[in-house]
Protein backbone atom coordinates (compact mmCIF):
# COMPACT_ATOMS: atom_id res chain seq x y z
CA UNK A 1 0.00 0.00 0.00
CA UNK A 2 1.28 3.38 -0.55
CA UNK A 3 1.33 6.56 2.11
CA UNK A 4 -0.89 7.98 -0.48
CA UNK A 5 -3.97 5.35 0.17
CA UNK A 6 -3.23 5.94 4.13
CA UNK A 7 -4.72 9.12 3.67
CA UNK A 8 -7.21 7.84 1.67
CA UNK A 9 -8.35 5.15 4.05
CA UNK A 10 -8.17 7.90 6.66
CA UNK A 11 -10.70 10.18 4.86
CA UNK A 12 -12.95 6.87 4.67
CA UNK A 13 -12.88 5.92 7.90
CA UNK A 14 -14.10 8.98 9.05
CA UNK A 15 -16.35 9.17 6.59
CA UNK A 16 -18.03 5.91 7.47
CA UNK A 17 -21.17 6.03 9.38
CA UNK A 18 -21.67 3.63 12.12
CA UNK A 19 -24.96 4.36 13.54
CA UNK A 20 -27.24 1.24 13.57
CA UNK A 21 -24.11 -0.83 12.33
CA UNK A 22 -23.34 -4.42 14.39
CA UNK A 23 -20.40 -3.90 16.64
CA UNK A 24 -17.73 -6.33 15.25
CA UNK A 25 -17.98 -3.48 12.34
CA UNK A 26 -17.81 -0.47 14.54
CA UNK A 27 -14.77 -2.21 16.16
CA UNK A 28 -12.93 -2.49 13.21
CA UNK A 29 -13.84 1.14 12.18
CA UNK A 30 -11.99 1.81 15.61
CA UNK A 31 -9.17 -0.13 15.72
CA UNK A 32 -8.09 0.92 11.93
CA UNK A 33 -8.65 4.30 13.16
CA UNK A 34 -6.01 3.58 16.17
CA UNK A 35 -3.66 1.76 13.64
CA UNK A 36 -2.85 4.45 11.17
CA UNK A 37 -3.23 7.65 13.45
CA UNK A 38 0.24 8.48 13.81
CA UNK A 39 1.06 7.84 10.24
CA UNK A 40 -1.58 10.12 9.25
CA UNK A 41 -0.45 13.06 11.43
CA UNK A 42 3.15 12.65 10.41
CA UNK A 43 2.04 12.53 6.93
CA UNK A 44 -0.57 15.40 6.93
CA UNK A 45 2.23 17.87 9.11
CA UNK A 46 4.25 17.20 5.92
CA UNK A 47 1.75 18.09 3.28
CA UNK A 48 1.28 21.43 5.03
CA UNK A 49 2.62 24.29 3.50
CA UNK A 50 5.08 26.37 5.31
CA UNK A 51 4.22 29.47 6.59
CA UNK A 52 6.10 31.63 4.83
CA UNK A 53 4.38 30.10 1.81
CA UNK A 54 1.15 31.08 3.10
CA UNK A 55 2.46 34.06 3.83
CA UNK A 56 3.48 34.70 0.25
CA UNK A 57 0.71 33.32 -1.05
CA UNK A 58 -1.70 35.59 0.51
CA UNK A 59 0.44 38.64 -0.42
CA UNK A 60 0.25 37.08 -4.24
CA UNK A 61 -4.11 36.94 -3.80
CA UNK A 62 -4.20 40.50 -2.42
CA UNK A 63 -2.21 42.04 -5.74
CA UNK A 64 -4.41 39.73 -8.27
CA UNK A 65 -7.55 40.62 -6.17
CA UNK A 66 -6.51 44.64 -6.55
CA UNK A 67 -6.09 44.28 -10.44
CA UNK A 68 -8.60 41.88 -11.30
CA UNK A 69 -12.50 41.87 -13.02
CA UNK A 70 -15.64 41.79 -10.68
CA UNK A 71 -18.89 40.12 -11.12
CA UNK A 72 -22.12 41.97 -10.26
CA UNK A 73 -21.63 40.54 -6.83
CA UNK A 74 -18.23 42.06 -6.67
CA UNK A 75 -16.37 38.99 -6.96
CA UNK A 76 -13.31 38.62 -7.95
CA UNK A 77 -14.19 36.52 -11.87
CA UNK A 78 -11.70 33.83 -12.63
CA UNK A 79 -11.28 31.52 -15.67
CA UNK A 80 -9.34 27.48 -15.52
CA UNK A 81 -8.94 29.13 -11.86
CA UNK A 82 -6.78 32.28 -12.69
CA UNK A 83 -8.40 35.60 -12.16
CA UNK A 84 -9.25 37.51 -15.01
CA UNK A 85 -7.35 40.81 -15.11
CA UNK A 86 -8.53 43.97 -15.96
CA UNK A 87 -7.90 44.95 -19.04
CA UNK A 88 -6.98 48.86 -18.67
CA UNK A 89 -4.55 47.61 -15.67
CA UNK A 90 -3.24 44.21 -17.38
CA UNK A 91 0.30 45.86 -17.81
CA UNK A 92 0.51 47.30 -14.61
CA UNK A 93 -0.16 43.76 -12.98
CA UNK A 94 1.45 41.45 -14.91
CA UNK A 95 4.90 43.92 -13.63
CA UNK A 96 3.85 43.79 -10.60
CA UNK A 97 2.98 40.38 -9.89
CA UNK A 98 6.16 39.12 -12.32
CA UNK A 99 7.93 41.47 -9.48
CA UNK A 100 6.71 39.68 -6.98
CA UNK A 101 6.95 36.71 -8.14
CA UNK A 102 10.85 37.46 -9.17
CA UNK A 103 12.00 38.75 -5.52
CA UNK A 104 10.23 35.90 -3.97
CA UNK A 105 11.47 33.07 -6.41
CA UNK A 106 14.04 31.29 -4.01
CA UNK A 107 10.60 30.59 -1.37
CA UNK A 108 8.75 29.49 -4.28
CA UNK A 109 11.64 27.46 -5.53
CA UNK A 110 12.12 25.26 -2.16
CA UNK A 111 7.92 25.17 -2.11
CA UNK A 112 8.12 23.95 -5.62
CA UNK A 113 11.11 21.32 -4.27
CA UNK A 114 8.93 20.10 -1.33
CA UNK A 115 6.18 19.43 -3.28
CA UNK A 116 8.14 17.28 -5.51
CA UNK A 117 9.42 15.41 -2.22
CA UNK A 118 5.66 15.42 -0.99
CA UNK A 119 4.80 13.71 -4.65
CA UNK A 120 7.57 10.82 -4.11
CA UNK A 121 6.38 10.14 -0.43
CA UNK A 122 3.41 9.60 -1.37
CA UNK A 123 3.84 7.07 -4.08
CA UNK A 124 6.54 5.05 -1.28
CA UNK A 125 4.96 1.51 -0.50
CA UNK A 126 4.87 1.10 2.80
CA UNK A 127 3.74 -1.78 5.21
CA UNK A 128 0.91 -1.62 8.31
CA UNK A 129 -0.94 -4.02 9.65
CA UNK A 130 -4.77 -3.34 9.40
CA UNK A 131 -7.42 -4.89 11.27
CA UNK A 132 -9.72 -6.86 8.89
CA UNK A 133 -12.84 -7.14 8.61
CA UNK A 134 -15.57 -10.07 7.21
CA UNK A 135 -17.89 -9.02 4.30
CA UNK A 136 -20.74 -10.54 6.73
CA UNK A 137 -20.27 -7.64 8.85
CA UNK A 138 -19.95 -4.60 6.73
CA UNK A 139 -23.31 -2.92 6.50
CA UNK A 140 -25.85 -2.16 3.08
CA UNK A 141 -25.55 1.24 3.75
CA UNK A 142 -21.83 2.07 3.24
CA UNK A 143 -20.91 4.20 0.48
CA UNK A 144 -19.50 3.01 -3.09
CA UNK A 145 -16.04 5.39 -2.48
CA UNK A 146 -15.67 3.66 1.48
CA UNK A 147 -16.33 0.40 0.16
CA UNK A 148 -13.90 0.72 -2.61
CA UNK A 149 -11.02 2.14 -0.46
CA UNK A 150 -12.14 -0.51 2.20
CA UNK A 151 -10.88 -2.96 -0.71
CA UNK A 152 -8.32 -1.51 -1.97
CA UNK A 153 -6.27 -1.77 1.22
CA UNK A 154 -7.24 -4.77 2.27
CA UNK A 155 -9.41 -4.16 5.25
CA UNK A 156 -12.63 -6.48 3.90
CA UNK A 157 -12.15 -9.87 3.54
CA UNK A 158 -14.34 -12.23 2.10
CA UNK A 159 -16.13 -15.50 4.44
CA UNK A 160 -13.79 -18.59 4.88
């Protein structure tokens, strides 16, 4: 299994609900939980960007936000999820974002860097031990994406 479908049994198992579900299934709900909580907080601290990242970031937003189109609503209109300029004041952004963006390029650089380091760990195999669980005892009601992550890792096993 890969660190990647950690976090995606993660996201299922808290997705899963157990109301009015037998209690050998609840149990193993619990127990995976147990199992991979460390792993997911190690991996989620190092998915999160740094701060000065965020920091940058939201200095990025507030020039596009100054220089870009509104709707009706006063909304900042984007496109493929880039804001849409304003025409009259296209030069004067594009400067001073490309500015920004120029004097800021070593942060963005080592963000760009992690990332890449982020992509790798994810993809890394990696062995745990999860607590299975007997087709019998999953209940009608779970969804299509929980079951299928469920299955993916290994979790439901089929009757002996």
């Amino acid at each position: 299994m890969k660190n990647k479908d950690i976090l995606d049994l993660s996201s299922a198992l808290e997705s899963i609900t157990t109301e009015g579900c037998n209690a050998k299934f609840k149990y193993a709900i619990a127990m995976n939980k147990k199992i991979i909580e460390s792993r997911v907080a190690i991996l989620r601290d190092t998915l999160k960007p740094s701060d000065e990242y965020i920091r940058l970031e939201n200095e990025r937003l507030t020039i596009c936000n100054r220089y870009c189109e509104r709707d009706e609503n006063s909304n900042p209109v984007m496109s493929n999820g880039s804001f849409v300029m304003k025409s009259e004041t296209k030069e004067q952004s594009d400067k001073e974002i490309g500015d920004f963006m120029e004097k800021n390029k070593n942060s963005y650089d080592n963000e760009i860097a992690k990332s890449q380091d982020i992509t790798s760990l994810l993809d890394e195999e990696t062995t745990i031990d999860l607590y299975k669980i007997n087709i019998n005892f999953v209940p009608d009601a779970i969804k299509q994406a929980e079951m299928d992550i469920l299955t993916k890792v290994g979790i439901i096993i089929q009757e002996q």
